[in-house]
Structure formats: structure tokens, C-alpha cells
C-alpha atoms as a PDB file:
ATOM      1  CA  UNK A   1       0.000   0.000   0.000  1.00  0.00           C
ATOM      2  CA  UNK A   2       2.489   2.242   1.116  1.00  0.00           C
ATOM      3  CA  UNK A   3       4.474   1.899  -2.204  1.00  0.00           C
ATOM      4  CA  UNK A   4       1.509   2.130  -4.415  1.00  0.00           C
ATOM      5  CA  UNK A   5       0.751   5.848  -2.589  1.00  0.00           C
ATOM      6  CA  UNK A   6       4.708   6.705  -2.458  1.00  0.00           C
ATOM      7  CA  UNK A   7       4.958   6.460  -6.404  1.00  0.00           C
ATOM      8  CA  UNK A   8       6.478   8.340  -8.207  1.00  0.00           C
ATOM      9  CA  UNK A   9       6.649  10.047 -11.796  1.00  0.00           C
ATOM     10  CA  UNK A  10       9.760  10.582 -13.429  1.00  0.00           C
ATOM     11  CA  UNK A  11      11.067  14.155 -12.871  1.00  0.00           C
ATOM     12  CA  UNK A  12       9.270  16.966 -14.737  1.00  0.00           C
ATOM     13  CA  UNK A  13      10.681  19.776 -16.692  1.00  0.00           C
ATOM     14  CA  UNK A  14      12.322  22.486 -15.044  1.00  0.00           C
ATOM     15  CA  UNK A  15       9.451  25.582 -16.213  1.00  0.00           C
ATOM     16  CA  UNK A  16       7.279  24.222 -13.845  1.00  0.00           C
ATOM     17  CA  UNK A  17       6.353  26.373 -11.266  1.00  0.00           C
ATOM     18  CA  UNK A  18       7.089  24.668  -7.543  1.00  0.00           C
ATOM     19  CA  UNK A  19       3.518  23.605  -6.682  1.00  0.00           C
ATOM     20  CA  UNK A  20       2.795  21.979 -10.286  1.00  0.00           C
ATOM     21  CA  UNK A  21       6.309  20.558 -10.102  1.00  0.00           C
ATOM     22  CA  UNK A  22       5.476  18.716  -6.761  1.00  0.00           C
ATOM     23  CA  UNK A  23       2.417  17.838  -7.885  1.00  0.00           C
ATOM     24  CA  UNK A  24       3.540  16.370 -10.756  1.00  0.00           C
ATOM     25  CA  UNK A  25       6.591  14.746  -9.190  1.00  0.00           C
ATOM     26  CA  UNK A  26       4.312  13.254  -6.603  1.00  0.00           C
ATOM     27  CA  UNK A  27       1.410  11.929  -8.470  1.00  0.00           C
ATOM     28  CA  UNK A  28      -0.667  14.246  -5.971  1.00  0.00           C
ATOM     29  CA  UNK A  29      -3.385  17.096  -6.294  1.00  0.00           C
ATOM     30  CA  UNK A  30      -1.915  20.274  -6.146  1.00  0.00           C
ATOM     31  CA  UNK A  31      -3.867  21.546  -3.033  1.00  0.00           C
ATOM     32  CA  UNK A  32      -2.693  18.581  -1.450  1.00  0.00           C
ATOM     33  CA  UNK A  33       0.748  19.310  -1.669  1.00  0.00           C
ATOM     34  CA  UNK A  34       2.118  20.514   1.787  1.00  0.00           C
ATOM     35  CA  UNK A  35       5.343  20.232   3.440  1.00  0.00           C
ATOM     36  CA  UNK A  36       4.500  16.787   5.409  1.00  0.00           C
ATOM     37  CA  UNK A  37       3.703  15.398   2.155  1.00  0.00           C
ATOM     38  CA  UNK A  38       7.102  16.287   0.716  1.00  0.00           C
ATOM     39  CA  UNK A  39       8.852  15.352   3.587  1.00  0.00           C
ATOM     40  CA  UNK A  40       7.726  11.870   3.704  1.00  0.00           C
ATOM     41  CA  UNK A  41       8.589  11.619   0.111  1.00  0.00           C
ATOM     42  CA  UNK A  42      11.959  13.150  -0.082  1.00  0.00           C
ATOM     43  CA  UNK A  43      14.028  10.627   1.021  1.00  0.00           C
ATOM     44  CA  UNK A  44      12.272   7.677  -0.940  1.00  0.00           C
ATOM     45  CA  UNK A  45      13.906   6.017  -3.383  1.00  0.00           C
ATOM     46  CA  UNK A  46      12.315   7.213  -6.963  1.00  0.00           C
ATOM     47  CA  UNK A  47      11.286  10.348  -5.519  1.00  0.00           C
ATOM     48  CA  UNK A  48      14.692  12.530  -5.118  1.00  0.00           C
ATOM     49  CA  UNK A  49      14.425  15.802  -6.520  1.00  0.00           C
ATOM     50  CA  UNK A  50      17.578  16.455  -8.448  1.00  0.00           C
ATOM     51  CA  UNK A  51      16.845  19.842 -10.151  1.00  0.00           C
ATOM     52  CA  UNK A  52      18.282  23.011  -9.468  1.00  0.00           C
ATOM     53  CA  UNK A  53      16.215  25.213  -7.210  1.00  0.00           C
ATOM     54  CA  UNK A  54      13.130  22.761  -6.015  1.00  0.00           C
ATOM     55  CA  UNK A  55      15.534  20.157  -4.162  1.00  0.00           C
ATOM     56  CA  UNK A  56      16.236  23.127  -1.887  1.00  0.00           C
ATOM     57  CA  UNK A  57      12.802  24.576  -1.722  1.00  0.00           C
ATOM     58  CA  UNK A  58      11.067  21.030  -1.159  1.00  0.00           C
ATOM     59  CA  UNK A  59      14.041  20.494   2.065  1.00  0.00           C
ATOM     60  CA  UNK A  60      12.433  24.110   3.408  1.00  0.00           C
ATOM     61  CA  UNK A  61       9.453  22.875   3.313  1.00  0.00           C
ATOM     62  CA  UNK A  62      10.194  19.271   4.689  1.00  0.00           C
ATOM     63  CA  UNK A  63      12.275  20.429   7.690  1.00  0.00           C
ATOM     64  CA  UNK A  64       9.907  23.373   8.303  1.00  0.00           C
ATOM     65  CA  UNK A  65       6.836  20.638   8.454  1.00  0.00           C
ATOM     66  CA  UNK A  66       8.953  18.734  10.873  1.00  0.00           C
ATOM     67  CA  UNK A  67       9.957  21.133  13.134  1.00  0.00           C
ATOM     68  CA  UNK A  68       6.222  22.680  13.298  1.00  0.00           C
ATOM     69  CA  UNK A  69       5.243  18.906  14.368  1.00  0.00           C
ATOM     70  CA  UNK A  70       7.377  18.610  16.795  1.00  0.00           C
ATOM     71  CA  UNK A  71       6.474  21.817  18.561  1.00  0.00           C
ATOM     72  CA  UNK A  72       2.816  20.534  18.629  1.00  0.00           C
ATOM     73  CA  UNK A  73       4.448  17.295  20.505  1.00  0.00           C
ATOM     74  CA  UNK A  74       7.318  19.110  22.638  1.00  0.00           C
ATOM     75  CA  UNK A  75       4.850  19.832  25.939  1.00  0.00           C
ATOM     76  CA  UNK A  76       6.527  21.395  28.952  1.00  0.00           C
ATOM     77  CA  UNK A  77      10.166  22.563  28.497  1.00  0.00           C
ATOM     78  CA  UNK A  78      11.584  21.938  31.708  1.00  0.00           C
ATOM     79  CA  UNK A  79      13.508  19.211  32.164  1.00  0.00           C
ATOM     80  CA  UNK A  80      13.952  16.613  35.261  1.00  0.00           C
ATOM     81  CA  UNK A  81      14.739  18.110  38.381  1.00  0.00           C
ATOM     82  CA  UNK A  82      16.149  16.654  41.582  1.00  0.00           C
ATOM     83  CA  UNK A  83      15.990  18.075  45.313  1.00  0.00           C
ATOM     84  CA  UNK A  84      19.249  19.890  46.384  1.00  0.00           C
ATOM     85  CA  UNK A  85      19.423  20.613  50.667  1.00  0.00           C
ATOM     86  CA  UNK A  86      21.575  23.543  51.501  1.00  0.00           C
ATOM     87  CA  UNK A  87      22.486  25.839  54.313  1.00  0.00           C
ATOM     88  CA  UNK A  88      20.262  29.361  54.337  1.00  0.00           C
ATOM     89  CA  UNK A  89      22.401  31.863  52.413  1.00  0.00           C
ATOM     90  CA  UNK A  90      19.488  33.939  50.515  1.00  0.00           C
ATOM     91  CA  UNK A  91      16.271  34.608  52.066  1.00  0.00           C
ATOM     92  CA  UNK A  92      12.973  32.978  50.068  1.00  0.00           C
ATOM     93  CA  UNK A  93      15.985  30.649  48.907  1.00  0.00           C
ATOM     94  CA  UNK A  94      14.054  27.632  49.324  1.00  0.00           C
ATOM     95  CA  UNK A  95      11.207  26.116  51.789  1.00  0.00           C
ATOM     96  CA  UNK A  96      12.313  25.127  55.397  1.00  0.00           C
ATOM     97  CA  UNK A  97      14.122  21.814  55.325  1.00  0.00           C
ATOM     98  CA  UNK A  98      12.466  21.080  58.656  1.00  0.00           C
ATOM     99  CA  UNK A  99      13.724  17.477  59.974  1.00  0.00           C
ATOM    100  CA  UNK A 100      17.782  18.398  59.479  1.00  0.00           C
ATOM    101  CA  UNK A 101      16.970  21.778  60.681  1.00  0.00           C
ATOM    102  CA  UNK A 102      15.380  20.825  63.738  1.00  0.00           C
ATOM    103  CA  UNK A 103      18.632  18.318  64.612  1.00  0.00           C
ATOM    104  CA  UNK A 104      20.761  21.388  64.008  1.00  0.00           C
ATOM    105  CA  UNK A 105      19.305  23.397  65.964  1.00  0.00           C
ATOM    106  CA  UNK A 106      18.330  20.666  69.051  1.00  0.00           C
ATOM    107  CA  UNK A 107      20.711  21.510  71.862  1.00  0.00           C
ATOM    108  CA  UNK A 108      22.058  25.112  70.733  1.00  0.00           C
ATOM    109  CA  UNK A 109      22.010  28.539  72.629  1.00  0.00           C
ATOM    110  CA  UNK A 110      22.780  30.570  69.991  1.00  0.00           C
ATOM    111  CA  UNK A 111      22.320  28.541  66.399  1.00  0.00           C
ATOM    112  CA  UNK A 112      24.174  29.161  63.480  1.00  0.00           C
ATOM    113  CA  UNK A 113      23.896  30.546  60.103  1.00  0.00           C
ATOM    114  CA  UNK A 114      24.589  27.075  58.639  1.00  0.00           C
ATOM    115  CA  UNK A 115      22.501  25.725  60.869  1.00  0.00           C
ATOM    116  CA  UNK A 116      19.073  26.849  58.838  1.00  0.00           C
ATOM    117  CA  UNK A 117      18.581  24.258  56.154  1.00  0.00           C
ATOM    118  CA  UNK A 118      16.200  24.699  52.988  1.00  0.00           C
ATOM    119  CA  UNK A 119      15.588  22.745  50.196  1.00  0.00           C
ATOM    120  CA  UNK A 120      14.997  23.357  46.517  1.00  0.00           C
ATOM    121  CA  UNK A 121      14.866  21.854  43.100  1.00  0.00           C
ATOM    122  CA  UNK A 122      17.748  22.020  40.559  1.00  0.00           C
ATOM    123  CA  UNK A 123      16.911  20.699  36.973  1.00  0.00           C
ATOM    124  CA  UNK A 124      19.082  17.680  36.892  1.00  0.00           C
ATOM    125  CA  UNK A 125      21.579  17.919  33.474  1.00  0.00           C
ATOM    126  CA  UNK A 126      21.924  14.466  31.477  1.00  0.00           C
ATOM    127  CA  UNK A 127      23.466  14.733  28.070  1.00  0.00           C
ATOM    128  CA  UNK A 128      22.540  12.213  25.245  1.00  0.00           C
ATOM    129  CA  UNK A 129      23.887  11.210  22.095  1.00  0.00           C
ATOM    130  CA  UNK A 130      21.588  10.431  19.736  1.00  0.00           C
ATOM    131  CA  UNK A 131      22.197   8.205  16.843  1.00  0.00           C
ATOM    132  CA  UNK A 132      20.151   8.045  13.700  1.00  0.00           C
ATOM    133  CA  UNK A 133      20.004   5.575  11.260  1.00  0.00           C
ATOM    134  CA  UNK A 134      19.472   7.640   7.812  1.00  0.00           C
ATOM    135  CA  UNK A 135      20.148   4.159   5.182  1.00  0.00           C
ATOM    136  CA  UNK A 136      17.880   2.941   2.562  1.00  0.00           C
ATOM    137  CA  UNK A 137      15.884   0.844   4.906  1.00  0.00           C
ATOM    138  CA  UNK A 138      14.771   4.272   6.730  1.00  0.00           C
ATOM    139  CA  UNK A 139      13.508   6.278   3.283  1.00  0.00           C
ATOM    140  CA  UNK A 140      10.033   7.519   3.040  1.00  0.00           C
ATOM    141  CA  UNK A 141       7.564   7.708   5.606  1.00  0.00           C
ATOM    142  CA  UNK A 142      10.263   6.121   8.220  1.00  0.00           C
ATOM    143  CA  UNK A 143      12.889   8.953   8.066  1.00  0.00           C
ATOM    144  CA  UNK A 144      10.088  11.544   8.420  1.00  0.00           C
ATOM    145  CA  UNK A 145       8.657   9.952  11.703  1.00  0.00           C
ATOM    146  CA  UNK A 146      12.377  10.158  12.685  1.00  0.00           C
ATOM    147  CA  UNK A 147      12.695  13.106  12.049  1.00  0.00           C
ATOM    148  CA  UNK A 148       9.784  14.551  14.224  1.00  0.00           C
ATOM    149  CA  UNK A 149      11.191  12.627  16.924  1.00  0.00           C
ATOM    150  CA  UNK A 150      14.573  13.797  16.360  1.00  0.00           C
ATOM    151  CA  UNK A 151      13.222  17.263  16.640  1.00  0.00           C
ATOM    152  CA  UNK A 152      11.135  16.538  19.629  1.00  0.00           C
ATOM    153  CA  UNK A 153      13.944  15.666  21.548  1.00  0.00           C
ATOM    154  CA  UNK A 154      16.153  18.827  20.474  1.00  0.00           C
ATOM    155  CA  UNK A 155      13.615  20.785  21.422  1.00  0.00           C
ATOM    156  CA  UNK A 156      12.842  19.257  24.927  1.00  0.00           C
ATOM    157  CA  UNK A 157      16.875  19.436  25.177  1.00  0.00           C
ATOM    158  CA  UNK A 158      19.764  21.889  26.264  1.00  0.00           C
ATOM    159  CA  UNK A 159      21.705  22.111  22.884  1.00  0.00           C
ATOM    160  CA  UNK A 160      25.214  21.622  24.552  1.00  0.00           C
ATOM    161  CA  UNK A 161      23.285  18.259  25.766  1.00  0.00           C
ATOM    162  CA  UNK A 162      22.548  16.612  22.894  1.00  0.00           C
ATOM    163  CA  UNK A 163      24.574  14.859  20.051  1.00  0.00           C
ATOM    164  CA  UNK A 164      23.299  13.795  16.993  1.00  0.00           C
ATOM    165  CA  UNK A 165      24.981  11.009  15.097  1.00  0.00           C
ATOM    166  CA  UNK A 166      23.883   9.653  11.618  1.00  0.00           C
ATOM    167  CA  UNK A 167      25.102   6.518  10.490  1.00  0.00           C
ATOM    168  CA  UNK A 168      24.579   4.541   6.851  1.00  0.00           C
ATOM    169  CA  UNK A 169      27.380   3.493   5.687  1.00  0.00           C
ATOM    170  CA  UNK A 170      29.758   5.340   8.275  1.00  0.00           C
ATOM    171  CA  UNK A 171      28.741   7.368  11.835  1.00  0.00           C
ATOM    172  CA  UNK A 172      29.265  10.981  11.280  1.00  0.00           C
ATOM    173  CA  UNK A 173      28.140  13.732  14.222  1.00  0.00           C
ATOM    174  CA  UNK A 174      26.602  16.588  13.281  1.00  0.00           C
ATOM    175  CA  UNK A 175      25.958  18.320  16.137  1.00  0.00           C
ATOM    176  CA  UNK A 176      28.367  17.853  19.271  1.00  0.00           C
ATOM    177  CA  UNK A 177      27.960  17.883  23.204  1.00  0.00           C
ATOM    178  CA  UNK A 178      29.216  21.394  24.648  1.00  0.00           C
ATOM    179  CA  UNK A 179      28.261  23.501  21.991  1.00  0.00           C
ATOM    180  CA  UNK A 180      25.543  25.979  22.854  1.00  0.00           C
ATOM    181  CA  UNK A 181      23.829  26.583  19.744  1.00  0.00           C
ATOM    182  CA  UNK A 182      20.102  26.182  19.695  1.00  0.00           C
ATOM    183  CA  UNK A 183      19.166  27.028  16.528  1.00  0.00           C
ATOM    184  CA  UNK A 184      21.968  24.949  14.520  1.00  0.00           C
ATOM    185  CA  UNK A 185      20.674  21.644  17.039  1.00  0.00           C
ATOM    186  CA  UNK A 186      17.329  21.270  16.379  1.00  0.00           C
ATOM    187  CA  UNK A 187      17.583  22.442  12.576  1.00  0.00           C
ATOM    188  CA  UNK A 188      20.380  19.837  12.041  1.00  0.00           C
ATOM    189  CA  UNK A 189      18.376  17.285  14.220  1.00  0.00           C
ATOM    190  CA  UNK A 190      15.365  17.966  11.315  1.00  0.00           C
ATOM    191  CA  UNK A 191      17.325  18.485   8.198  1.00  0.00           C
ATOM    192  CA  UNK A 192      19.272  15.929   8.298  1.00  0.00           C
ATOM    193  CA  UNK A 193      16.742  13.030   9.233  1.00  0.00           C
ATOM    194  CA  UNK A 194      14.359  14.290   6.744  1.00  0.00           C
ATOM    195  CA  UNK A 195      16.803  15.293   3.723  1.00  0.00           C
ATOM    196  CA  UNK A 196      18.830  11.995   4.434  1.00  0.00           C
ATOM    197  CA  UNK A 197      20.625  10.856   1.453  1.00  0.00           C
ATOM    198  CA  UNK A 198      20.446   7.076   1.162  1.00  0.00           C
ATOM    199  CA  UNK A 199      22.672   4.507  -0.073  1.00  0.00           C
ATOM    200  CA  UNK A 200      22.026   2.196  -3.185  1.00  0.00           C
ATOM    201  CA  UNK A 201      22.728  -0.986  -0.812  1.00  0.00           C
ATOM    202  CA  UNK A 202      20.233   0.105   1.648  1.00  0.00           C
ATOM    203  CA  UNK A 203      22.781  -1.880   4.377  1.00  0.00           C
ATOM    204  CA  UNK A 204      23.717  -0.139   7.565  1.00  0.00           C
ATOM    205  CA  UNK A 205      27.068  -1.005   9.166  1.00  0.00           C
ATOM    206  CA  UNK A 206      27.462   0.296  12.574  1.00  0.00           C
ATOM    207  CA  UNK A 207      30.759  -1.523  13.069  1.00  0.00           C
ATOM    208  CA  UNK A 208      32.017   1.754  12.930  1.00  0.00           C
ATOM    209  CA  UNK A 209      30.073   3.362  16.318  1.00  0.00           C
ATOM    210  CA  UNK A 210      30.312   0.557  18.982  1.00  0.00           C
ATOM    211  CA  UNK A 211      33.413   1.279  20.085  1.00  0.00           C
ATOM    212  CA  UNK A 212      31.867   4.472  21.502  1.00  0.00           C
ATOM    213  CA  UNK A 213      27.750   4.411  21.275  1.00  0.00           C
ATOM    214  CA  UNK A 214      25.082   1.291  21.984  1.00  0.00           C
ATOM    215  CA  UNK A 215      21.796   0.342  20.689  1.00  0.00           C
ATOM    216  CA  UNK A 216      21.608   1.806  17.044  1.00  0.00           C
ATOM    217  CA  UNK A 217      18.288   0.637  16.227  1.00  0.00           C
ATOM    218  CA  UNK A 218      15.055   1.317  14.802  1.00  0.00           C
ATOM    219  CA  UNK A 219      16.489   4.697  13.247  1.00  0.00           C
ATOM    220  CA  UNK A 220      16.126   7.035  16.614  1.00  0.00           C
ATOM    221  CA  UNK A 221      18.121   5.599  19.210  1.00  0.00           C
ATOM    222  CA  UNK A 222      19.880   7.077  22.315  1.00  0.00           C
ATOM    223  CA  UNK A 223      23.213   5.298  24.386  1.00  0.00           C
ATOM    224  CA  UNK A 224      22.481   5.432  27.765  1.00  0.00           C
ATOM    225  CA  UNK A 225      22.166   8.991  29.274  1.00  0.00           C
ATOM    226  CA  UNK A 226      24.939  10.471  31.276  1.00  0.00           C
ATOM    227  CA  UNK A 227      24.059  12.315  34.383  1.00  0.00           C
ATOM    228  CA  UNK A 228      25.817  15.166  35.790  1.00  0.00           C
ATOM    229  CA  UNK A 229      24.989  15.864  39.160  1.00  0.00           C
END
């Protein structure tokens, strides 16, 4: 089913405008023609757009579908938090840490600074590396799913938290841990996943990243999280 709705026509002449291009290209209506249905199409095999102009304008539109997606998805910002207990240093620091202040205090003439405990929560930082696989096996429909989740998690992330990785037939990082660029994460999260070039094989070999990551699978795939406390 999915490859009798994914076919495509060969590629049309170059004075079509965009929208009769795509709609040509796609076998599709023009007013159905949006930037989900491009991005799911993209990366198939038989669909590439190779002429000058539209294979840049149909990756806007993909990676601006994707992104839009995953902001719909995203939900609350903040990310995991853990309790910190601390001496009083500011006041309306934190609420009364009442048990470990009451043993500080138990005993004492005159208590302490120190003595005052209060507790708050501090977002707890864990950094990820996320590996994608972009092959053959991942075209189509596949790779733009990835994608969205790709982007959900860039967006739901600190960008000098998260690494992206794409492997096909060798692991290359495209965004790296410790660099605080927010826009250049989650657009290279999305462009690459749903622009993905694949290769004629279709085989992944991931020889390459298990030296250093685990569990490239199923296209979207994280290594364990590290946690800095």
C-alpha cells in the first residue's frame, strides 16, 4: 500500500512552477501538496528531486513541516529536576528543610547561620547522544517519523546536551555535546533526518560506532544517558 501511494513520476521539466512541479513529481493534487507530504517523500527512493532550485525549496518545506510537528508534541520545556538541601544563604531561597533543621538546631544557645537548612529543586543535566540511522531501509515515511522525533527531543533538550549522530554506511556527528547553539541543534536534528541521502545498498554497518555508542536501532536511538549531578 504504502508503495503504491509513495509512487512516483519521473522528474518533470524544469518551467514548472514549484507547486505543479510537486504535484507532478508526486502523483498528488496540487492543493494537497504541503510540506508533510514532501517530507515523507523526499528521502524515498524514486522520488529525489535532483533539479536546481526545487531540491532546496522542497528540504524548506520538509524540515519546516517537521519542526512545526514537533512543537505541537514538545509539551513542557523543563527538564527533570532533583531536590538539592543547603544551608540558608538567601532569604525565600528555598522552603524550610524542617527534619535536618530541627537536629541542628536541638541543643544550641545561639544557632548558626549554617545551621538553617532549605531545600529546593535544581533541573538535573543528562546529556545524550543520539544516533540516527538515515540508510535505505529508513527512506520515506520512516525517516520523516524520525525526524519529528529527532526534533522533539532537540527541542525538549539543552543544545550543549545533545549529540546527533547519523550513520549509513559510516557514523558521522553533526551536532556535538558542549556547543551551545540552539538554533543549529534542532535544525540539524530535522534536516538531516528528513533530507537523508540514502545509499544504493540500503545496508547499515554500525561496526564503525560501537566502540563508543550502543543500541543503534530502529532509526532514533539514544546510548544510555549520562548524568551530571
Amino acid at each position: 500500500m504504502e508503495q503504491a501511494l509513495f509512487s512516483c513520476t519521473t522528474e518533470p521539466e524544469q518551467e514548472f512552477d514549484p507547486l505543479e512541479y510537486f504535484s507532478e513529481r508526486f502523483r498528488m493534487p496540487p492543493e494537497a501538496i504541503d510540506g508533510w507530504q514532501i517530507a515523507q517523500r523526499l528521502t524515498r527512493p524514486g522520488c529525489e528531486i535532483s533539479a536546481p532550485g526545487m531540491r532546496e525549496r522542497a528540504e524548506r518545506l520538509a524540515v519546516r513541516s517537521v519542526l512545526e510537528r514537533a512543537a505541537r508534541l514538545v509539551g513542557p520545556l523543563r527538564g527533570a529536576t532533583h531536590v538539592i538541601v543547603e544551608p540558608l544563604r538567601e532569604p525565600y531561597q528555598g522552603e524550610l528543610e524542617l527534619e535536618g533543621t530541627f537536629e541542628n538546631l536541638l541543643g544550641k544557645q545561639f544557632p548558626g547561620r549554617e545551621d538553617w537548612l532549605v531545600e529546593r529543586r535544581q533541573e538535573r543535566r543528562t546529556q545524550i547522544a543520539l544516533m540516527m540511522d538515515t540508510s535505505l531501509s529508513m527512506s520515506g515515511a520512516n525517516m520523516a517519523l524520525a525526524a519529528v522525533a529527532a526534533a522533539v527531543l532537540a527541542l525538549k533538550m539543552k543544545p550543549a546536551d545533545l549529540s546527533v549522530v547519523v550513520f549509513e554506511n559510516d557514523a558521522r556527528a553533526i551536532s556535538h555535546l558542549e556547543e551551545d547553539d540552539a538554533p543549529a541543534s534542532w535544525h540539524a536534528a530535522a534536516t538531516r533526518a528528513s533530507t537523508a541521502c540514502s545509499s544504493p545498498t540500503g545496508c547499515t554497518r554500525v561496526a564503525a560506532t560501537r566502540r563508543r555508542w550502543r543500541r543503534p536501532s530502529r532509526g532514533c536511538s539514544c546510548c544510555s544517558p549520562r548524568t551530571t549531578r
